[in-house]
PDB file of N, CA and C in Angstrom:
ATOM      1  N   UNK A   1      95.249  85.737  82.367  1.00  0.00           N
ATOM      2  CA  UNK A   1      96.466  85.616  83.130  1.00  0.00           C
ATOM      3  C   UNK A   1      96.739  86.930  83.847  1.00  0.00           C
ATOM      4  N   UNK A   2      97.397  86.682  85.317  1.00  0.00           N
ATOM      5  CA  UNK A   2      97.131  88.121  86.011  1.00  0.00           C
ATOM      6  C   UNK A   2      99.179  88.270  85.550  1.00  0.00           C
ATOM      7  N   UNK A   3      99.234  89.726  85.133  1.00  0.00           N
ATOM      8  CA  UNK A   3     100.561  89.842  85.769  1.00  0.00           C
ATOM      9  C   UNK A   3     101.325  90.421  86.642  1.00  0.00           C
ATOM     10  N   UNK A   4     102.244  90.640  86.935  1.00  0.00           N
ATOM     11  CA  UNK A   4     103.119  90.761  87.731  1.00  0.00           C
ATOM     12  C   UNK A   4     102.467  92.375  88.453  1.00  0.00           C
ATOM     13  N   UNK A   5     102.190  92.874  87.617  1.00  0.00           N
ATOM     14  CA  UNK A   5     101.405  94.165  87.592  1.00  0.00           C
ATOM     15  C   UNK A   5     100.677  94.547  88.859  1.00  0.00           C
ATOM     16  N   UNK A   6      99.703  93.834  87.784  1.00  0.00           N
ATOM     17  CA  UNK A   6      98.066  93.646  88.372  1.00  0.00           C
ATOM     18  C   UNK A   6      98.157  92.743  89.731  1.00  0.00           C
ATOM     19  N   UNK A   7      99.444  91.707  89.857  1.00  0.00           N
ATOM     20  CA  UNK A   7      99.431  91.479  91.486  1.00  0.00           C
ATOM     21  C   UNK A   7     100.028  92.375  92.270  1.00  0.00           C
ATOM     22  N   UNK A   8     101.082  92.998  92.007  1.00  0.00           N
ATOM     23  CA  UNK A   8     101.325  94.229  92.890  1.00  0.00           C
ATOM     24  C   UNK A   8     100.604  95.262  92.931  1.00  0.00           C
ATOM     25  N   UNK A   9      99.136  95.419  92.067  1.00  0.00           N
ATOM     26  CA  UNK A   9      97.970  96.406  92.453  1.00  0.00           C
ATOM     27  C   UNK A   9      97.259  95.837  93.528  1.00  0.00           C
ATOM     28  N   UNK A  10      97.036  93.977  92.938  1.00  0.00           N
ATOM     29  CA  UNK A  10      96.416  94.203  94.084  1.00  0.00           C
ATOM     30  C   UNK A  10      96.547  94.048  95.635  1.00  0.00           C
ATOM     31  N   UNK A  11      97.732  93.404  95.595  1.00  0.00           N
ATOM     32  CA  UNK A  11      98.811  93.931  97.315  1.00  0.00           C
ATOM     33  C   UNK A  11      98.578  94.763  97.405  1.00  0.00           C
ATOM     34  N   UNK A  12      99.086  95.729  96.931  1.00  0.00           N
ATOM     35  CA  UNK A  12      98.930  97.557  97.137  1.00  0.00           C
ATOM     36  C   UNK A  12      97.661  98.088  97.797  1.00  0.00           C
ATOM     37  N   UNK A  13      96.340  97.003  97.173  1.00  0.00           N
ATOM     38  CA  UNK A  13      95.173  97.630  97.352  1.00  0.00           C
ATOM     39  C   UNK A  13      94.447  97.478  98.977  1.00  0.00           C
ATOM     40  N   UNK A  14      95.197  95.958  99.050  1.00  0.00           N
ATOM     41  CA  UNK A  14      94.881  95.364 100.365  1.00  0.00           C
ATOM     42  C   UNK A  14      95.579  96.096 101.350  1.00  0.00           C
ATOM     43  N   UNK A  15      96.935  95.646 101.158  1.00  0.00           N
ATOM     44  CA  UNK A  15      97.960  96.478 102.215  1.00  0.00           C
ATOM     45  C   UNK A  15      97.196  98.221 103.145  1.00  0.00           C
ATOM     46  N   UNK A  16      96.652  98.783 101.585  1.00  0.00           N
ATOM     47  CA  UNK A  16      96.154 100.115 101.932  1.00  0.00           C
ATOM     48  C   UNK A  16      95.187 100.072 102.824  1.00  0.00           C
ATOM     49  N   UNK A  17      94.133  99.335 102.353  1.00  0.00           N
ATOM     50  CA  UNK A  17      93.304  99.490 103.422  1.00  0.00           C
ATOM     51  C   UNK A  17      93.057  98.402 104.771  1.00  0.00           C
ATOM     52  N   UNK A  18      94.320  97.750 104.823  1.00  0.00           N
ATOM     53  CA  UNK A  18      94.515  97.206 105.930  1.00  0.00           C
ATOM     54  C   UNK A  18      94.482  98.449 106.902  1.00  0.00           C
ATOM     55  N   UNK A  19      95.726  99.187 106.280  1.00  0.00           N
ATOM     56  CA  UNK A  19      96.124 100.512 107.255  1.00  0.00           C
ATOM     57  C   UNK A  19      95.107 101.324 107.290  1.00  0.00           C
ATOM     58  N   UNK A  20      93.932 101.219 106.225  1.00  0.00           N
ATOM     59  CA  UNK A  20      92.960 102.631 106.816  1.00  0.00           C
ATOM     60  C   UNK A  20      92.060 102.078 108.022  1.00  0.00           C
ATOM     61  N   UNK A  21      91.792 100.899 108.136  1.00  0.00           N
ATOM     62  CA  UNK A  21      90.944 100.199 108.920  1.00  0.00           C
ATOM     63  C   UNK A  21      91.558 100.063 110.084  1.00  0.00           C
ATOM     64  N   UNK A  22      92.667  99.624 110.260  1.00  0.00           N
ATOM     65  CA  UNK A  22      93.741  99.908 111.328  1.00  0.00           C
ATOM     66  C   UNK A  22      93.123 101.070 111.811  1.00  0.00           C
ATOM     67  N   UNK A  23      93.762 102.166 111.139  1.00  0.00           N
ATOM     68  CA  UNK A  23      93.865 103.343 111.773  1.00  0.00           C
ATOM     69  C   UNK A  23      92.606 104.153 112.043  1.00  0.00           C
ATOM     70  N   UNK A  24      91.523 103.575 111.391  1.00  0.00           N
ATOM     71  CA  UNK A  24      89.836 104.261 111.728  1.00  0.00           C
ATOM     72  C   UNK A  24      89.868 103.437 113.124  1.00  0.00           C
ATOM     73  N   UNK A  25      90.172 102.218 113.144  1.00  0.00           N
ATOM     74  CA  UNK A  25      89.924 101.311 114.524  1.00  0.00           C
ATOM     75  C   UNK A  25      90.473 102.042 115.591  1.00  0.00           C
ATOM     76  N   UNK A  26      91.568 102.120 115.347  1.00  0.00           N
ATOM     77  CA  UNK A  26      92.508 103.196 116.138  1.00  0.00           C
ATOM     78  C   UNK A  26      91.553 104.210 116.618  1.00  0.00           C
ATOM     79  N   UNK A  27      91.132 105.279 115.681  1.00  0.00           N
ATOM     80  CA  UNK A  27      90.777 106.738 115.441  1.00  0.00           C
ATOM     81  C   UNK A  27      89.404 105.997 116.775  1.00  0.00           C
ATOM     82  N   UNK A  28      88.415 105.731 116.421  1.00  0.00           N
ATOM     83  CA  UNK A  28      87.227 105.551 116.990  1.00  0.00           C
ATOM     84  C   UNK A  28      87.614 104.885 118.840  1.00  0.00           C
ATOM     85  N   UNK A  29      88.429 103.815 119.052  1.00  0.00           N
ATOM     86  CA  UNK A  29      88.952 103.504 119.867  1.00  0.00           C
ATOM     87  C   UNK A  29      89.162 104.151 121.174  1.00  0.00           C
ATOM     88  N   UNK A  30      90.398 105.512 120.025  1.00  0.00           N
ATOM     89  CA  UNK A  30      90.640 106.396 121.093  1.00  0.00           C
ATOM     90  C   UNK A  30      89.179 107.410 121.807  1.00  0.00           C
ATOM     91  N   UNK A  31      88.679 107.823 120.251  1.00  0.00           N
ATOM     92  CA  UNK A  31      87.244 108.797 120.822  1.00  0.00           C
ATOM     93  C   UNK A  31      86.266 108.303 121.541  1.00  0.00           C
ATOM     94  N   UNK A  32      85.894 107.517 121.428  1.00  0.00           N
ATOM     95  CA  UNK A  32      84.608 106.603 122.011  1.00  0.00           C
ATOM     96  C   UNK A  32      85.573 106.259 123.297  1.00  0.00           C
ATOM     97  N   UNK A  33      83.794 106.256 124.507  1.00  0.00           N
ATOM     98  CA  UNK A  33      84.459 106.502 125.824  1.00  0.00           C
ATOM     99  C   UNK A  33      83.575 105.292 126.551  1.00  0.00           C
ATOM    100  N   UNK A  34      83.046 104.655 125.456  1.00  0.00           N
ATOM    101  CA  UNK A  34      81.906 102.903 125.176  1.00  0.00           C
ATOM    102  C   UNK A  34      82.941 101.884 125.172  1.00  0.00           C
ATOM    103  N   UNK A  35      82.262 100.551 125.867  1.00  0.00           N
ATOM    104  CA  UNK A  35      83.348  99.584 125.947  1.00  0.00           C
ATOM    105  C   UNK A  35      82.975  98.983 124.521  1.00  0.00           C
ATOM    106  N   UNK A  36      81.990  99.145 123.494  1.00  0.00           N
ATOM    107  CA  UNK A  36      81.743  98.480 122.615  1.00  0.00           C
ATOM    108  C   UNK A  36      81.497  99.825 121.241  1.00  0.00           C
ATOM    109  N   UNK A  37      81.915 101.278 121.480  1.00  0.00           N
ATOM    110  CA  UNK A  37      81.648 102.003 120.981  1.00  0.00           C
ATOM    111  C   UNK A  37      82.179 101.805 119.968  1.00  0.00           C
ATOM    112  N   UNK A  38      83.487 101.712 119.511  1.00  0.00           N
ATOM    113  CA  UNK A  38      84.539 101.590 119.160  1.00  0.00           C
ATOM    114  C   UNK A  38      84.380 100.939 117.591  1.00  0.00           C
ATOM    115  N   UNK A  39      84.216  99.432 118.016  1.00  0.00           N
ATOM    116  CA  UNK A  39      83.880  98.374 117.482  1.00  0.00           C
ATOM    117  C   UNK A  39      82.142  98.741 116.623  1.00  0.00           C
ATOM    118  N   UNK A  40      81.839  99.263 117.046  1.00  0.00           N
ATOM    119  CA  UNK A  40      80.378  99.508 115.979  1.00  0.00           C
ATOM    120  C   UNK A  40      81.148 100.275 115.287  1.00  0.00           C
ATOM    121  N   UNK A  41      81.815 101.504 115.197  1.00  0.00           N
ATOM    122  CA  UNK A  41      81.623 102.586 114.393  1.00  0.00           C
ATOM    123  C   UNK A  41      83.015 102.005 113.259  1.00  0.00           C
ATOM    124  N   UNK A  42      83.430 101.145 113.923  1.00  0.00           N
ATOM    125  CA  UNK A  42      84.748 100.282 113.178  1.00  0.00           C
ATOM    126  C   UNK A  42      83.878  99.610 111.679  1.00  0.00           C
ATOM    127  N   UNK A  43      82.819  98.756 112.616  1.00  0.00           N
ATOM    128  CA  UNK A  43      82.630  97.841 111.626  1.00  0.00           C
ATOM    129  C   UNK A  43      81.506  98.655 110.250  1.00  0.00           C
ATOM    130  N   UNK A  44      80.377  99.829 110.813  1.00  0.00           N
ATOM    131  CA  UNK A  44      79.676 100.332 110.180  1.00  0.00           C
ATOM    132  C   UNK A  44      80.426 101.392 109.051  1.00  0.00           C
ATOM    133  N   UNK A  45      81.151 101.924 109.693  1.00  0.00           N
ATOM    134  CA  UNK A  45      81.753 102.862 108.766  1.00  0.00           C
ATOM    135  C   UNK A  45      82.779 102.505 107.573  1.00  0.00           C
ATOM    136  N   UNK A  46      84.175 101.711 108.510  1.00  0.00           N
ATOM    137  CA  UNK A  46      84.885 101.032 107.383  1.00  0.00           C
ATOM    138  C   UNK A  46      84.902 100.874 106.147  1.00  0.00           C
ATOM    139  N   UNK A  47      83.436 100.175 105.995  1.00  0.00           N
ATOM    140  CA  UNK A  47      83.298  99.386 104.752  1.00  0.00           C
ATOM    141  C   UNK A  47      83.096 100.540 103.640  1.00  0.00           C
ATOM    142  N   UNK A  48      82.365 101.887 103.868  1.00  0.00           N
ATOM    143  CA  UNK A  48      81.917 102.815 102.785  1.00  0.00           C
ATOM    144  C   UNK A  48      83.620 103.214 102.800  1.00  0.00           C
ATOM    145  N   UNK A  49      84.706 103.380 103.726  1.00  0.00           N
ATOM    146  CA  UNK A  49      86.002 104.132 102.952  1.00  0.00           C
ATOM    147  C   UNK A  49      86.726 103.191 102.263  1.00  0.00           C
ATOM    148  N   UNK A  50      86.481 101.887 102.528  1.00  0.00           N
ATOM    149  CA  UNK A  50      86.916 100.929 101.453  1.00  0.00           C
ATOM    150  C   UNK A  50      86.295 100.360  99.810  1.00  0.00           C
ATOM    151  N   UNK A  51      85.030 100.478 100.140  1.00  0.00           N
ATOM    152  CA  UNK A  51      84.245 101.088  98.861  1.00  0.00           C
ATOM    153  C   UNK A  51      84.833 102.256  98.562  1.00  0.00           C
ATOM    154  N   UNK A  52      84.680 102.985  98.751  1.00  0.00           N
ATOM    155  CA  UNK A  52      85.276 104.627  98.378  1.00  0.00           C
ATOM    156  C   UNK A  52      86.814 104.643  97.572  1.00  0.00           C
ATOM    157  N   UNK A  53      87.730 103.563  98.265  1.00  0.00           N
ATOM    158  CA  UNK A  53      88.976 103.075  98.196  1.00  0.00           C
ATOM    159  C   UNK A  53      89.016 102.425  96.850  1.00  0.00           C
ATOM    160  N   UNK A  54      88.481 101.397  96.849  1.00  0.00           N
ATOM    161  CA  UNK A  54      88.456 100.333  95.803  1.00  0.00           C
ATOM    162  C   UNK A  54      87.768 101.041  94.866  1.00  0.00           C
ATOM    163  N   UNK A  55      86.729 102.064  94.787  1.00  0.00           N
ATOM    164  CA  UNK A  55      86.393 102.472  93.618  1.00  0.00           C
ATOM    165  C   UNK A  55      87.482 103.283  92.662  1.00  0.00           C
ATOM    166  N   UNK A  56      88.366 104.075  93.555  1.00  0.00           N
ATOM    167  CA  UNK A  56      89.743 105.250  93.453  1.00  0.00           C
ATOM    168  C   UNK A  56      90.749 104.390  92.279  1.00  0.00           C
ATOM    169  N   UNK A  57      90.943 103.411  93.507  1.00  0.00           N
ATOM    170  CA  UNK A  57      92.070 102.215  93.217  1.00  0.00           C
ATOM    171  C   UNK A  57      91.794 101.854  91.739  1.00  0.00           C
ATOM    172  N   UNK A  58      90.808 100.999  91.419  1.00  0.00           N
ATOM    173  CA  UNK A  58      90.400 100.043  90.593  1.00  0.00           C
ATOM    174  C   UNK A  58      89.742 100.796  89.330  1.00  0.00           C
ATOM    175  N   UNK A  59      89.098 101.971  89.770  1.00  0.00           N
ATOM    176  CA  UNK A  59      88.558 103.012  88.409  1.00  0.00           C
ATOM    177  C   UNK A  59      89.002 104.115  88.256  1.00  0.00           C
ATOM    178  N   UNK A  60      89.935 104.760  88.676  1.00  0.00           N
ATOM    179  CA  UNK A  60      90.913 105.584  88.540  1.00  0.00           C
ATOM    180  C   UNK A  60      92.247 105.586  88.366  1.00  0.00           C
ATOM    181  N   UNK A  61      92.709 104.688  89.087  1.00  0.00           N
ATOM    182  CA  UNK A  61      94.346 104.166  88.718  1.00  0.00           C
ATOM    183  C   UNK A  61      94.444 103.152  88.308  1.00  0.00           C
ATOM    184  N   UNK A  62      92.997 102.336  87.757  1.00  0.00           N
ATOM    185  CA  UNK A  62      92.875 100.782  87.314  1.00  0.00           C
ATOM    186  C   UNK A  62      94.178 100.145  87.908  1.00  0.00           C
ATOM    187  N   UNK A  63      94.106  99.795  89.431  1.00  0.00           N
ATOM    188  CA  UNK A  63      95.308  98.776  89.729  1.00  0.00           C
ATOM    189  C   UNK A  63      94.217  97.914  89.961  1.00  0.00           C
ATOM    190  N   UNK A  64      94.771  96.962  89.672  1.00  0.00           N
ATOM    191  CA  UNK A  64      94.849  95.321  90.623  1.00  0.00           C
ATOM    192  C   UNK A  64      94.037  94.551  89.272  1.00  0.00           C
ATOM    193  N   UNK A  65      94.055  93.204  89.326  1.00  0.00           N
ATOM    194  CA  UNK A  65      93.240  92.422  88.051  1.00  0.00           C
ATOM    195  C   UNK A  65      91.778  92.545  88.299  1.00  0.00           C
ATOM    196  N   UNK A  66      91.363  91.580  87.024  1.00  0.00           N
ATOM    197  CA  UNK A  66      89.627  91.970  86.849  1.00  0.00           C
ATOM    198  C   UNK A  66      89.906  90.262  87.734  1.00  0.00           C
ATOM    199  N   UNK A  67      88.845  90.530  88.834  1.00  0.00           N
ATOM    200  CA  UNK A  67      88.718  89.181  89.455  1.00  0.00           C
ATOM    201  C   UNK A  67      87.415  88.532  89.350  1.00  0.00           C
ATOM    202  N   UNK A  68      86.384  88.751  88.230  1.00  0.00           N
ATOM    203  CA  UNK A  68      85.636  87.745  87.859  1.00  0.00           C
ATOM    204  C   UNK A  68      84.474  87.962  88.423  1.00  0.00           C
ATOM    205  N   UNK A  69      84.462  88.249  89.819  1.00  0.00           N
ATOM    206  CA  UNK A  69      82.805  88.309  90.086  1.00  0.00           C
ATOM    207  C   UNK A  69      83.087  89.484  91.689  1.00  0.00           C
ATOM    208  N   UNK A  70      81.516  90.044  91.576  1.00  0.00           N
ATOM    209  CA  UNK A  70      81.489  90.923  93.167  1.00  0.00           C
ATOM    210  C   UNK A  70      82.056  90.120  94.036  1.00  0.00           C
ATOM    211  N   UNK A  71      81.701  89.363  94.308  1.00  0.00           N
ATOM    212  CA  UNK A  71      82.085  88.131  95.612  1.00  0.00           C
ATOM    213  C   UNK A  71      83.401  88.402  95.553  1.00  0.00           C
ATOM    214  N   UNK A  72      84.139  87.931  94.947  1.00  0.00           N
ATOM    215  CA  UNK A  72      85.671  87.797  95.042  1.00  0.00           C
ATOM    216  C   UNK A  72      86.476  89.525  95.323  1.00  0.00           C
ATOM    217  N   UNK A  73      86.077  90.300  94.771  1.00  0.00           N
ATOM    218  CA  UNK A  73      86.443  91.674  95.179  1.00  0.00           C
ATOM    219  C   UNK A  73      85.825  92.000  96.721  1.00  0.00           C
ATOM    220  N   UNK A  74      84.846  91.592  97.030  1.00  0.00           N
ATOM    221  CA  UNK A  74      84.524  92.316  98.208  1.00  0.00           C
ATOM    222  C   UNK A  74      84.895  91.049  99.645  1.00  0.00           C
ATOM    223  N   UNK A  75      85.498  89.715  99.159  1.00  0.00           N
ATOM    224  CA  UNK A  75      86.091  88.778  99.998  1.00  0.00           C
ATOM    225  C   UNK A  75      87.500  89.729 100.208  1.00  0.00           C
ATOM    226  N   UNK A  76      88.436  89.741  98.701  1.00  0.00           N
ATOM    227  CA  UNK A  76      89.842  89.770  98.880  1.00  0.00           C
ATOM    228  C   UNK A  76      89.976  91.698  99.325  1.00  0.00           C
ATOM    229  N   UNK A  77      89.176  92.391  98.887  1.00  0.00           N
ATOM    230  CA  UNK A  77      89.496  93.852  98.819  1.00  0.00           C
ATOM    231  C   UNK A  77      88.854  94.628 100.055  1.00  0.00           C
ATOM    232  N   UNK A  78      88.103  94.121 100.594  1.00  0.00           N
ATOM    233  CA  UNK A  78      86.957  94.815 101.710  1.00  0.00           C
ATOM    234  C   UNK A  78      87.049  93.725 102.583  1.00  0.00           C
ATOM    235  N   UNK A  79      86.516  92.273 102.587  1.00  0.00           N
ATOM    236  CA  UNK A  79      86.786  91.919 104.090  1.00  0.00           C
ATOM    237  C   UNK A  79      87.918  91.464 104.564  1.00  0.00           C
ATOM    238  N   UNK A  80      88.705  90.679 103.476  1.00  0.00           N
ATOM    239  CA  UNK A  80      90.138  90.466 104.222  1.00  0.00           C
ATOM    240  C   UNK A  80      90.481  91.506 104.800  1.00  0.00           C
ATOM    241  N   UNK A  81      90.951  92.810 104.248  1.00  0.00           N
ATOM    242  CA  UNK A  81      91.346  93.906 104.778  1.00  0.00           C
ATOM    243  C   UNK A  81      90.825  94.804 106.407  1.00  0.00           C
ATOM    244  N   UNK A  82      89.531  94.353 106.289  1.00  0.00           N
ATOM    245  CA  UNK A  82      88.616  94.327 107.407  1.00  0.00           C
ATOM    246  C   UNK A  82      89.478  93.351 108.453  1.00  0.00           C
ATOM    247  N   UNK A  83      88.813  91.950 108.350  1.00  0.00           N
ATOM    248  CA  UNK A  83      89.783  91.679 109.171  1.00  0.00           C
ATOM    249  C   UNK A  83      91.111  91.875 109.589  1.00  0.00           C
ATOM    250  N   UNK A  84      92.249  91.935 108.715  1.00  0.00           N
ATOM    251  CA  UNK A  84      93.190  92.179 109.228  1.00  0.00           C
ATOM    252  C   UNK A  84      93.472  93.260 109.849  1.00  0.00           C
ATOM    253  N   UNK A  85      92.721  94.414 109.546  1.00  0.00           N
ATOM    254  CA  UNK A  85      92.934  95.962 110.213  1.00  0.00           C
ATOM    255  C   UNK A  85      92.354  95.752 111.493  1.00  0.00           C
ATOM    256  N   UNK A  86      91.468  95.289 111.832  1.00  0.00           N
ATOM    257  CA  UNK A  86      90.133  95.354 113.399  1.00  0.00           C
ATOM    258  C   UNK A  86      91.712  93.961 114.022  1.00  0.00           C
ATOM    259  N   UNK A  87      92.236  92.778 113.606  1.00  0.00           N
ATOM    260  CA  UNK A  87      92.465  92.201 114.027  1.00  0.00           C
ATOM    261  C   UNK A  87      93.906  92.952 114.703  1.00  0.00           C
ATOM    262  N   UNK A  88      94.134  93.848 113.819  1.00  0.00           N
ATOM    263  CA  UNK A  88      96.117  94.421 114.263  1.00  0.00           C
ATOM    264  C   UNK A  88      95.778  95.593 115.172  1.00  0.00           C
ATOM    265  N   UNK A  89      94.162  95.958 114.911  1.00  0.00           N
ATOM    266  CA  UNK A  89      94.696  97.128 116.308  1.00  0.00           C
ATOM    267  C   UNK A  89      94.071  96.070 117.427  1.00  0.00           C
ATOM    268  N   UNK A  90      93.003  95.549 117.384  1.00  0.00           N
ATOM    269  CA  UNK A  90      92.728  94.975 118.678  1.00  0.00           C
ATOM    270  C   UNK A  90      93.626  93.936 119.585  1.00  0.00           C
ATOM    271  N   UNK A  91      94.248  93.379 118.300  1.00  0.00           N
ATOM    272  CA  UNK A  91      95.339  91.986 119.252  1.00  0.00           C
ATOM    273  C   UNK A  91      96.496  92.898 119.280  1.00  0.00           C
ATOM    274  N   UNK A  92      97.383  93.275 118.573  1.00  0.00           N
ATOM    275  CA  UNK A  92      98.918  93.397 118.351  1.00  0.00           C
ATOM    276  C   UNK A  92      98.918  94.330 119.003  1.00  0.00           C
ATOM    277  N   UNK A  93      98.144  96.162 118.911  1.00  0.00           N
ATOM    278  CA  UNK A  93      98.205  97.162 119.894  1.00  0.00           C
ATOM    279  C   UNK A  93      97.941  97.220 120.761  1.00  0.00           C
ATOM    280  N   UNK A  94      98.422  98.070 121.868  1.00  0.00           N
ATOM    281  CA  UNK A  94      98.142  98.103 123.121  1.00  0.00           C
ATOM    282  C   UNK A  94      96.496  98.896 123.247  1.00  0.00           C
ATOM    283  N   UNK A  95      96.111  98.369 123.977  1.00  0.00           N
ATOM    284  CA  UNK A  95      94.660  99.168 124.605  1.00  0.00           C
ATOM    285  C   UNK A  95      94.621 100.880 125.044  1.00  0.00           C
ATOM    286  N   UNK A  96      93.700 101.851 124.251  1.00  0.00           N
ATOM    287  CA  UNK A  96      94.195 103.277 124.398  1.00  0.00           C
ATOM    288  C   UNK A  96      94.477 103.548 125.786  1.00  0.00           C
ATOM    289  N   UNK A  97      93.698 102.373 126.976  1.00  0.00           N
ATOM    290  CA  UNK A  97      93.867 102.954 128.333  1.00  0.00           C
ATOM    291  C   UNK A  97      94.781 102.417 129.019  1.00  0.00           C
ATOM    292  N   UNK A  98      96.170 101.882 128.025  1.00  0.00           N
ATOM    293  CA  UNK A  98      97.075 101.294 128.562  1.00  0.00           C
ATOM    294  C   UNK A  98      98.151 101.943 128.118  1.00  0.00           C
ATOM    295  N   UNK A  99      98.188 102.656 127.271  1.00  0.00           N
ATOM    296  CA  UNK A  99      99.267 103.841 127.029  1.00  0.00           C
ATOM    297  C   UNK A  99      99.539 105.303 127.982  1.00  0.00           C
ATOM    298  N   UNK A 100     100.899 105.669 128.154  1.00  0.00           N
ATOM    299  CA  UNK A 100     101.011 106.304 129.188  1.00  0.00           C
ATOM    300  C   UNK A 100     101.265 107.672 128.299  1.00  0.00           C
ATOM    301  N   UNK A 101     100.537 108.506 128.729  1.00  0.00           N
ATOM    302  CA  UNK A 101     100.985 110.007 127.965  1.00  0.00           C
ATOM    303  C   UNK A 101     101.497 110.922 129.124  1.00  0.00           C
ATOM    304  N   UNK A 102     101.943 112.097 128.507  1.00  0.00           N
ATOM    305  CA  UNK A 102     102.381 113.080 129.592  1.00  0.00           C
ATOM    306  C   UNK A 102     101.566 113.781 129.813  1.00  0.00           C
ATOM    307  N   UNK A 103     101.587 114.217 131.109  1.00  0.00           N
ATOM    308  CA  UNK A 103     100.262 114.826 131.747  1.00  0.00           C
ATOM    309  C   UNK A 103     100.158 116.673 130.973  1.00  0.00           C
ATOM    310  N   UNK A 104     101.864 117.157 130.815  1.00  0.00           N
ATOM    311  CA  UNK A 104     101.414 118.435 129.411  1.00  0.00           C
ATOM    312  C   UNK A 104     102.407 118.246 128.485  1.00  0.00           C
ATOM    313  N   UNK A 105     101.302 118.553 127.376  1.00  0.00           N
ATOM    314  CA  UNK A 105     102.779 119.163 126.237  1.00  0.00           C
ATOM    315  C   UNK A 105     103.056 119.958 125.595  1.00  0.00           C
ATOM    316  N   UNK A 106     104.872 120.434 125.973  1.00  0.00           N
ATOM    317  CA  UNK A 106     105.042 121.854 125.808  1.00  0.00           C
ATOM    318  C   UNK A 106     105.697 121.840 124.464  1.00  0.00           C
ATOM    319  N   UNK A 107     105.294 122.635 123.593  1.00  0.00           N
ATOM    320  CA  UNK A 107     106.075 122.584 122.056  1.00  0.00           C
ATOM    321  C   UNK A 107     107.219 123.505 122.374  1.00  0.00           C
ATOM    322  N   UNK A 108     108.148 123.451 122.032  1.00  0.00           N
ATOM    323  CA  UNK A 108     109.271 124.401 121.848  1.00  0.00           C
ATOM    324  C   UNK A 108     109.507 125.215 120.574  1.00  0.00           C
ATOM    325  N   UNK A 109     109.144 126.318 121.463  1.00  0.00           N
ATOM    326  CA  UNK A 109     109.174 127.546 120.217  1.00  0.00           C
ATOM    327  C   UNK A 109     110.850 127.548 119.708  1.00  0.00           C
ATOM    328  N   UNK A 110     110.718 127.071 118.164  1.00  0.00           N
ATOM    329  CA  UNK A 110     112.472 127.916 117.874  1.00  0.00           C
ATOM    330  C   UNK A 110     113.155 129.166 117.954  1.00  0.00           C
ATOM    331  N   UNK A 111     111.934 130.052 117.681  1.00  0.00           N
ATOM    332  CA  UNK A 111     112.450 131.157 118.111  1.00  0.00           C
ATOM    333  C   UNK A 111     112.890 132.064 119.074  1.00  0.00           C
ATOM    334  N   UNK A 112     112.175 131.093 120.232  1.00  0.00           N
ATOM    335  CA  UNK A 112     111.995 131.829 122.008  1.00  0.00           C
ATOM    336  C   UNK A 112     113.653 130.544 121.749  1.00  0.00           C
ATOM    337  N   UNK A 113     114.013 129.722 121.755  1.00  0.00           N
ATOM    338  CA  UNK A 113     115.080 129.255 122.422  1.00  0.00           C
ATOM    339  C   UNK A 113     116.259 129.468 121.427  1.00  0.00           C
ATOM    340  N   UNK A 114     116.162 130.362 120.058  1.00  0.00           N
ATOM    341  CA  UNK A 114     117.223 130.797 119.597  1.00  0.00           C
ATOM    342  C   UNK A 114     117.334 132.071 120.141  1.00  0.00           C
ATOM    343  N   UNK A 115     116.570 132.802 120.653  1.00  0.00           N
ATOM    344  CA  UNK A 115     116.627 134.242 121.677  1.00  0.00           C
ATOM    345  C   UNK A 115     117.317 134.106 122.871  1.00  0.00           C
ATOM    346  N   UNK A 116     116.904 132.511 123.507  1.00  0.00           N
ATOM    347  CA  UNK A 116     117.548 132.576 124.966  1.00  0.00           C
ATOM    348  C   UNK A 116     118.834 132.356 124.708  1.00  0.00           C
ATOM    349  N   UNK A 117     119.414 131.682 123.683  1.00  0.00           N
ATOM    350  CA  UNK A 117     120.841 131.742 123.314  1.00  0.00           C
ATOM    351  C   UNK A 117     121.630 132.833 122.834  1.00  0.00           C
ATOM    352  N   UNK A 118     121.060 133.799 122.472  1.00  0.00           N
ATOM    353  CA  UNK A 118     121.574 134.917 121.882  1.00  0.00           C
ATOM    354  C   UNK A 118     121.812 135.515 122.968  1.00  0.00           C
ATOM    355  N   UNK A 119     120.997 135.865 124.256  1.00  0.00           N
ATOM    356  CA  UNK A 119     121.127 136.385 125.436  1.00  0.00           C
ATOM    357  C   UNK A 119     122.419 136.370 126.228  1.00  0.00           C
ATOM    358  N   UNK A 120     123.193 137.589 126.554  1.00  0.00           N
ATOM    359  CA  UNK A 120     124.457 137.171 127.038  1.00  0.00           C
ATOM    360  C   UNK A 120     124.477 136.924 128.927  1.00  0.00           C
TER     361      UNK A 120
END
């Protein structure tokens, strides 16, 4: 019997690497200057930080239940998560060459604009 626990490990586990896959999709997206660059280094790489993930998760903080066989861990923990991460940056986000940035950006020193105020 799983409990209450062990299902909020393993939400936790998915949720997580929804967002790392997301955000590698993201990461590669932006760098790669390939209309298909992107998408290789998405799908090749991914999978070892979610291995990497699920090993952390599951043998170090023992979250989530014992689910019975490889198959079922690497369906619910590695590819669902796969999909849903490749699916939320490619459909739901905007395309990197459709975002508008500013052409500079200037940080504001606190200290140069607590000086110009002190200035009489």
């Amino acid at each position: 019997m799983v409990t209450l626990l062990d299902a909020f490990g393993l939400a936790f586990m998915v949720f997580v690497h929804t967002a790392a896959v997301a955000l590698l999709t993201r990461f590669f997206r932006v760098r790669m200057h390939t209309r298909w660059g992107g998408l290789v280094y998405a799908l090749s790489l991914s999978p070892f930080v979610l291995v990497a993930g699920t090993l952390f998760f599951s043998g170090v903080l023992a979250l989530g239940p014992d689910l019975g066989s490889v198959g079922a861990v690497v369906m619910i923990v590695i590819a669902l998560p796969m999909a849903l991460g490749l699916t939320f940056d490619y459909i739901w986000m905007p395309a990197p060459d459709e975002v508008d940035l500013p052409e500079k950006w200037e940080r504001e020193d606190p200290e140069q604009s607590r000086r110009e105020r002190l200035r009489p």
